[in-house]
PDB file of N, CA and C in Angstrom:
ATOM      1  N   UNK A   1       0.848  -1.178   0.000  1.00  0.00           N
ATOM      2  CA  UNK A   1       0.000   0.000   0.000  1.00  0.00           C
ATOM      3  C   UNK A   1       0.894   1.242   0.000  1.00  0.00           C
ATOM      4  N   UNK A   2       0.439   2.124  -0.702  1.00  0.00           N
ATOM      5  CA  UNK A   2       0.977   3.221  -1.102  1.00  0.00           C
ATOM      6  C   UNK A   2       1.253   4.583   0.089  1.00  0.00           C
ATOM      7  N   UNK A   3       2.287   4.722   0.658  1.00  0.00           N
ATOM      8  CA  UNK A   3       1.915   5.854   1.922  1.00  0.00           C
ATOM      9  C   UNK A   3       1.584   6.999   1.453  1.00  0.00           C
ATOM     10  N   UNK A   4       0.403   7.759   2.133  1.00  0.00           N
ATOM     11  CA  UNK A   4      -0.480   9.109   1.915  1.00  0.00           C
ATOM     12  C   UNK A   4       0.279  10.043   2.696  1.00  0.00           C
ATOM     13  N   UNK A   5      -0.557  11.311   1.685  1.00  0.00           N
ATOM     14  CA  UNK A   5       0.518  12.721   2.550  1.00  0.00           C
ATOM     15  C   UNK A   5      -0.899  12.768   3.006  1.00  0.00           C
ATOM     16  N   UNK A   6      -0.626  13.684   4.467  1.00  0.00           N
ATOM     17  CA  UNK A   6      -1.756  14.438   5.121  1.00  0.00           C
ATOM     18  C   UNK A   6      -2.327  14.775   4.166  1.00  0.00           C
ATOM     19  N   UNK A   7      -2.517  15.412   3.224  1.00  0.00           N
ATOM     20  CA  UNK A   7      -3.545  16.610   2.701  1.00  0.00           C
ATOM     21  C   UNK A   7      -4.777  15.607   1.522  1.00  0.00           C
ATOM     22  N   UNK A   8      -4.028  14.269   1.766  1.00  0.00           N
ATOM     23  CA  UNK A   8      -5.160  13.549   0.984  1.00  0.00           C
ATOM     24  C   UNK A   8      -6.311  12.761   1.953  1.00  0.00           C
ATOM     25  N   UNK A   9      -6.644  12.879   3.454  1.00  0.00           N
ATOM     26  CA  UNK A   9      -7.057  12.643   4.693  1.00  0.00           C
ATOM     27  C   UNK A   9      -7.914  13.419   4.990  1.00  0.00           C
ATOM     28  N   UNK A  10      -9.135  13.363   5.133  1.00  0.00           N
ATOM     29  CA  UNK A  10     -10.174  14.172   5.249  1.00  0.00           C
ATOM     30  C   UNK A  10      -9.776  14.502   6.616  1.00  0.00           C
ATOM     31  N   UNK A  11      -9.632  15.842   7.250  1.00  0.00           N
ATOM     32  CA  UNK A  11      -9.218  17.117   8.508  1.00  0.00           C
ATOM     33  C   UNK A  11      -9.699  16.290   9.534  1.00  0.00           C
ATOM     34  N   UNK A  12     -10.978  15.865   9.465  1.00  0.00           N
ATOM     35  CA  UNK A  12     -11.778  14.861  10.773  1.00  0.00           C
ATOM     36  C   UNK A  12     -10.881  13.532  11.405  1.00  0.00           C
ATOM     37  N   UNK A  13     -10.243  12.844  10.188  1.00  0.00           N
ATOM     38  CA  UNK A  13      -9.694  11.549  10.332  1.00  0.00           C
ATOM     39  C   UNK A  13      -8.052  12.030  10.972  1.00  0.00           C
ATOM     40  N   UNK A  14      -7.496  12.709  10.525  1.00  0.00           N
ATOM     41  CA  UNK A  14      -6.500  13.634  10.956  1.00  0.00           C
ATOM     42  C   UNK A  14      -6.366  14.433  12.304  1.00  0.00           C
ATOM     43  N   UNK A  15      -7.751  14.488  12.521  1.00  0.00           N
ATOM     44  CA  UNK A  15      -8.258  15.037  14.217  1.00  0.00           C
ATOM     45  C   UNK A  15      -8.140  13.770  14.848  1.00  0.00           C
ATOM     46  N   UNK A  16      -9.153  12.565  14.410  1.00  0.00           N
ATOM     47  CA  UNK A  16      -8.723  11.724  15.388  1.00  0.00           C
ATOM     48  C   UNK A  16      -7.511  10.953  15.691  1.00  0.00           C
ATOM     49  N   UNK A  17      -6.482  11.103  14.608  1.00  0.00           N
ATOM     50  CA  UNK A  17      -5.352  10.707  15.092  1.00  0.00           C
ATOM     51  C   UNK A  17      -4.380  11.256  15.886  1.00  0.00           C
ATOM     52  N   UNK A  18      -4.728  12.682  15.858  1.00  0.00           N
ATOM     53  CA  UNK A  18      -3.984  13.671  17.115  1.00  0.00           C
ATOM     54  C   UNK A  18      -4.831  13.265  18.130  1.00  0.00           C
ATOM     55  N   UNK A  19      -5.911  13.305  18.502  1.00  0.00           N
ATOM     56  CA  UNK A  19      -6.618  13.151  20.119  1.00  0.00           C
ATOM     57  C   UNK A  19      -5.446  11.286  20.796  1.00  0.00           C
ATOM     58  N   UNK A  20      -5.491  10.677  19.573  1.00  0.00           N
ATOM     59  CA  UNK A  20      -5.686   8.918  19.779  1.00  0.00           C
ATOM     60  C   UNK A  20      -3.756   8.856  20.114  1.00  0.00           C
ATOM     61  N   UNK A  21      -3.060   9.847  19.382  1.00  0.00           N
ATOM     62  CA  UNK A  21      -2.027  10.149  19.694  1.00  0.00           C
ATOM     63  C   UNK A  21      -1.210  11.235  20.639  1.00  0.00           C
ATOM     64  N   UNK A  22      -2.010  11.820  20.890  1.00  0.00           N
ATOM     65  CA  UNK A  22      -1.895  12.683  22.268  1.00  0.00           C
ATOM     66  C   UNK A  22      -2.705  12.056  23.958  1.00  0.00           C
ATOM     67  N   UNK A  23      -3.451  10.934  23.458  1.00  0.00           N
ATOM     68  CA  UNK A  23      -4.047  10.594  25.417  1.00  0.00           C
ATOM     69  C   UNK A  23      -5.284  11.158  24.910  1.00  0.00           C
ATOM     70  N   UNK A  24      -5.622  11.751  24.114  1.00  0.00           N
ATOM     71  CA  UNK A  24      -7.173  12.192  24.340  1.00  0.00           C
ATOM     72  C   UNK A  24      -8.379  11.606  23.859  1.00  0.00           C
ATOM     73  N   UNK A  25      -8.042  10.389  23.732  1.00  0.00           N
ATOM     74  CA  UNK A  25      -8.950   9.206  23.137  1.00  0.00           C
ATOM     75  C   UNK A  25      -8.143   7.863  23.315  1.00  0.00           C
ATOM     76  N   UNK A  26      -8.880   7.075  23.481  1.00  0.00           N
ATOM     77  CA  UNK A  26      -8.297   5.437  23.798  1.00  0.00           C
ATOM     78  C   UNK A  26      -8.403   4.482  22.336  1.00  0.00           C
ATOM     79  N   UNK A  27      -8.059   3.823  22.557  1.00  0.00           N
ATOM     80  CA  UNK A  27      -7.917   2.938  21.226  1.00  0.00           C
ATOM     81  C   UNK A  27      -9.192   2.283  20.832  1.00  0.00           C
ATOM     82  N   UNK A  28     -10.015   2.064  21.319  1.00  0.00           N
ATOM     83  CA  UNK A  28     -11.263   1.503  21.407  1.00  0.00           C
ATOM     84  C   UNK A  28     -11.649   2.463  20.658  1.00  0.00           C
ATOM     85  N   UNK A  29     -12.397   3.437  20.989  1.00  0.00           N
ATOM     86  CA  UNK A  29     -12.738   4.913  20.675  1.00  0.00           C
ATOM     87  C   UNK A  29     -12.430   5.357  19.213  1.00  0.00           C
ATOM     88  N   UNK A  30     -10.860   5.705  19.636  1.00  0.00           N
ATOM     89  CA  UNK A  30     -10.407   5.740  18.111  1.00  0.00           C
ATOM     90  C   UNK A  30     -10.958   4.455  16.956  1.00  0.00           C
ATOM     91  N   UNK A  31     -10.729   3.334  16.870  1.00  0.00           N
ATOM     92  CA  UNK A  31     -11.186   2.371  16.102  1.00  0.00           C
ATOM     93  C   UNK A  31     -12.293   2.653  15.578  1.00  0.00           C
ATOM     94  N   UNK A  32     -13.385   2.981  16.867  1.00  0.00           N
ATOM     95  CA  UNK A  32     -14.612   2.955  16.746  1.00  0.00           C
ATOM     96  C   UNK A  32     -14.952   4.529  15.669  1.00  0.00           C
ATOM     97  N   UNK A  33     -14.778   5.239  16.030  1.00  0.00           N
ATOM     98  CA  UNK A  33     -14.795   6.885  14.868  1.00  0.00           C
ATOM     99  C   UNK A  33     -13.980   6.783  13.557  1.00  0.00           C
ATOM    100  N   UNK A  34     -13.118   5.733  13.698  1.00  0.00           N
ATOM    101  CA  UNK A  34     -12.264   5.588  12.795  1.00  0.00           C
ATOM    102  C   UNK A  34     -13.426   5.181  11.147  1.00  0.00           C
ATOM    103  N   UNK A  35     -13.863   3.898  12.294  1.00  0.00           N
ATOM    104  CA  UNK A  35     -14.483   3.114  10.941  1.00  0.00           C
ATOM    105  C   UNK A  35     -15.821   3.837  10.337  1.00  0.00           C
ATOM    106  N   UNK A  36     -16.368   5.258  11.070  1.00  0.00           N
ATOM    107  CA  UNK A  36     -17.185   5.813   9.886  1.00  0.00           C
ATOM    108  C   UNK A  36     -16.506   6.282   8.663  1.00  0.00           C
ATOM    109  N   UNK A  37     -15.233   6.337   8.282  1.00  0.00           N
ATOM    110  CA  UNK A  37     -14.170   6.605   7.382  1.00  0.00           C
ATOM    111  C   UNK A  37     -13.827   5.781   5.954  1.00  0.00           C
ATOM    112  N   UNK A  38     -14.221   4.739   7.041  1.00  0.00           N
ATOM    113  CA  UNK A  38     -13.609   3.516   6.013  1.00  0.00           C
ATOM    114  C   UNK A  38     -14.873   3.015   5.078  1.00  0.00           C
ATOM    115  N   UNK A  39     -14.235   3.402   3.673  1.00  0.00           N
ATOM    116  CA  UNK A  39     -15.306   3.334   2.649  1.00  0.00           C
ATOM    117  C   UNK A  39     -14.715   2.554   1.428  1.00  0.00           C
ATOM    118  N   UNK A  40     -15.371   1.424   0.495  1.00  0.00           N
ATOM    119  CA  UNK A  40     -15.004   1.501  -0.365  1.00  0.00           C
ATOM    120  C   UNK A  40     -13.814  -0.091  -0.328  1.00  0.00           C
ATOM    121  N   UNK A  41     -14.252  -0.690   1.185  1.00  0.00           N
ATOM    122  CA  UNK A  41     -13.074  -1.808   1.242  1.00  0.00           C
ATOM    123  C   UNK A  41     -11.954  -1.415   2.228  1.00  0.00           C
ATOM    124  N   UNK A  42     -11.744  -0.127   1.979  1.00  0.00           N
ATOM    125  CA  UNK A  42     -10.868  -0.140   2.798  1.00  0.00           C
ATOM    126  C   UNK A  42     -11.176  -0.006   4.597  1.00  0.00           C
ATOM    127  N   UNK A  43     -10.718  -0.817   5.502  1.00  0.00           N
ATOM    128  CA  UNK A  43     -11.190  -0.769   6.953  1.00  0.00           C
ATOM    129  C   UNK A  43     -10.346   0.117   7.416  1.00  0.00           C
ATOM    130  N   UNK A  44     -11.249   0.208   9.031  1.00  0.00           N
ATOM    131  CA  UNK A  44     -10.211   1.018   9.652  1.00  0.00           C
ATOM    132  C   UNK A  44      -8.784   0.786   9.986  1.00  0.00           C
ATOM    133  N   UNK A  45      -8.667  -0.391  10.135  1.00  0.00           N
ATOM    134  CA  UNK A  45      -7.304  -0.979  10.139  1.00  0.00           C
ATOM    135  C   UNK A  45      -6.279  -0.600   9.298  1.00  0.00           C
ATOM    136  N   UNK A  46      -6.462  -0.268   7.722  1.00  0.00           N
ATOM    137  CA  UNK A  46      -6.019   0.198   6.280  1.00  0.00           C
ATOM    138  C   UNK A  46      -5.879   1.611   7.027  1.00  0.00           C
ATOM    139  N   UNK A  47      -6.712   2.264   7.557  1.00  0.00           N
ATOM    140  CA  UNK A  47      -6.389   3.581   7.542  1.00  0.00           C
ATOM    141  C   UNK A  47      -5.654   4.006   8.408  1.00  0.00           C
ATOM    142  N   UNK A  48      -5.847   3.333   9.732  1.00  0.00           N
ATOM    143  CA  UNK A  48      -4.697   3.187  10.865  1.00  0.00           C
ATOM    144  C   UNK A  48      -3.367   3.346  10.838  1.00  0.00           C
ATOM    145  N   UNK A  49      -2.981   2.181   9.458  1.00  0.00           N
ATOM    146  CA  UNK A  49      -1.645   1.710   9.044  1.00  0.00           C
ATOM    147  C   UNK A  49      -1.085   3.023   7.788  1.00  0.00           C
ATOM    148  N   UNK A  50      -1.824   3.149   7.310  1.00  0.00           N
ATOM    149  CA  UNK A  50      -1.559   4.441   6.353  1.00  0.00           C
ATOM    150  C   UNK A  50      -1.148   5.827   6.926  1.00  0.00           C
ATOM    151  N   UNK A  51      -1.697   5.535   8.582  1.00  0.00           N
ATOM    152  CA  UNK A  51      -1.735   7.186   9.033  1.00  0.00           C
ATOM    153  C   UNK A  51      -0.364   7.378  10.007  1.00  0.00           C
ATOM    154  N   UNK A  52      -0.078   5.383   9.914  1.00  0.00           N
ATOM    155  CA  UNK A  52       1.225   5.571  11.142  1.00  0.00           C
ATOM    156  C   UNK A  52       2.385   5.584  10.094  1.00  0.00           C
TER     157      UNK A  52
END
């Protein structure tokens, strides 16, 4: 899989990876907001790995 620059990451999905990476959300949480994102096949897991 191809690594993404920020600016192709819709601002929301990009928010939750600062809260999930700063303490301000738990991993559960994150997963869970994650996967209204995941469209098209790709899971939240895909997007997880793309964003680390």
């Amino acid at each position: 899989m191809e690594r993404k620059e920020a600016a192709q990451f819709d601002q929301e999905v990009l928010d939750l990876y600062d809260d999930y990476a700063h303490g301000r959300l738990n991993r559960r949480d994150y997963i869970k907001k994650l996967g209204m994102f995941a469209v098209g096949g790709m899971t939240a897991e895909a997007l997880m790995a793309s964003l680390s």
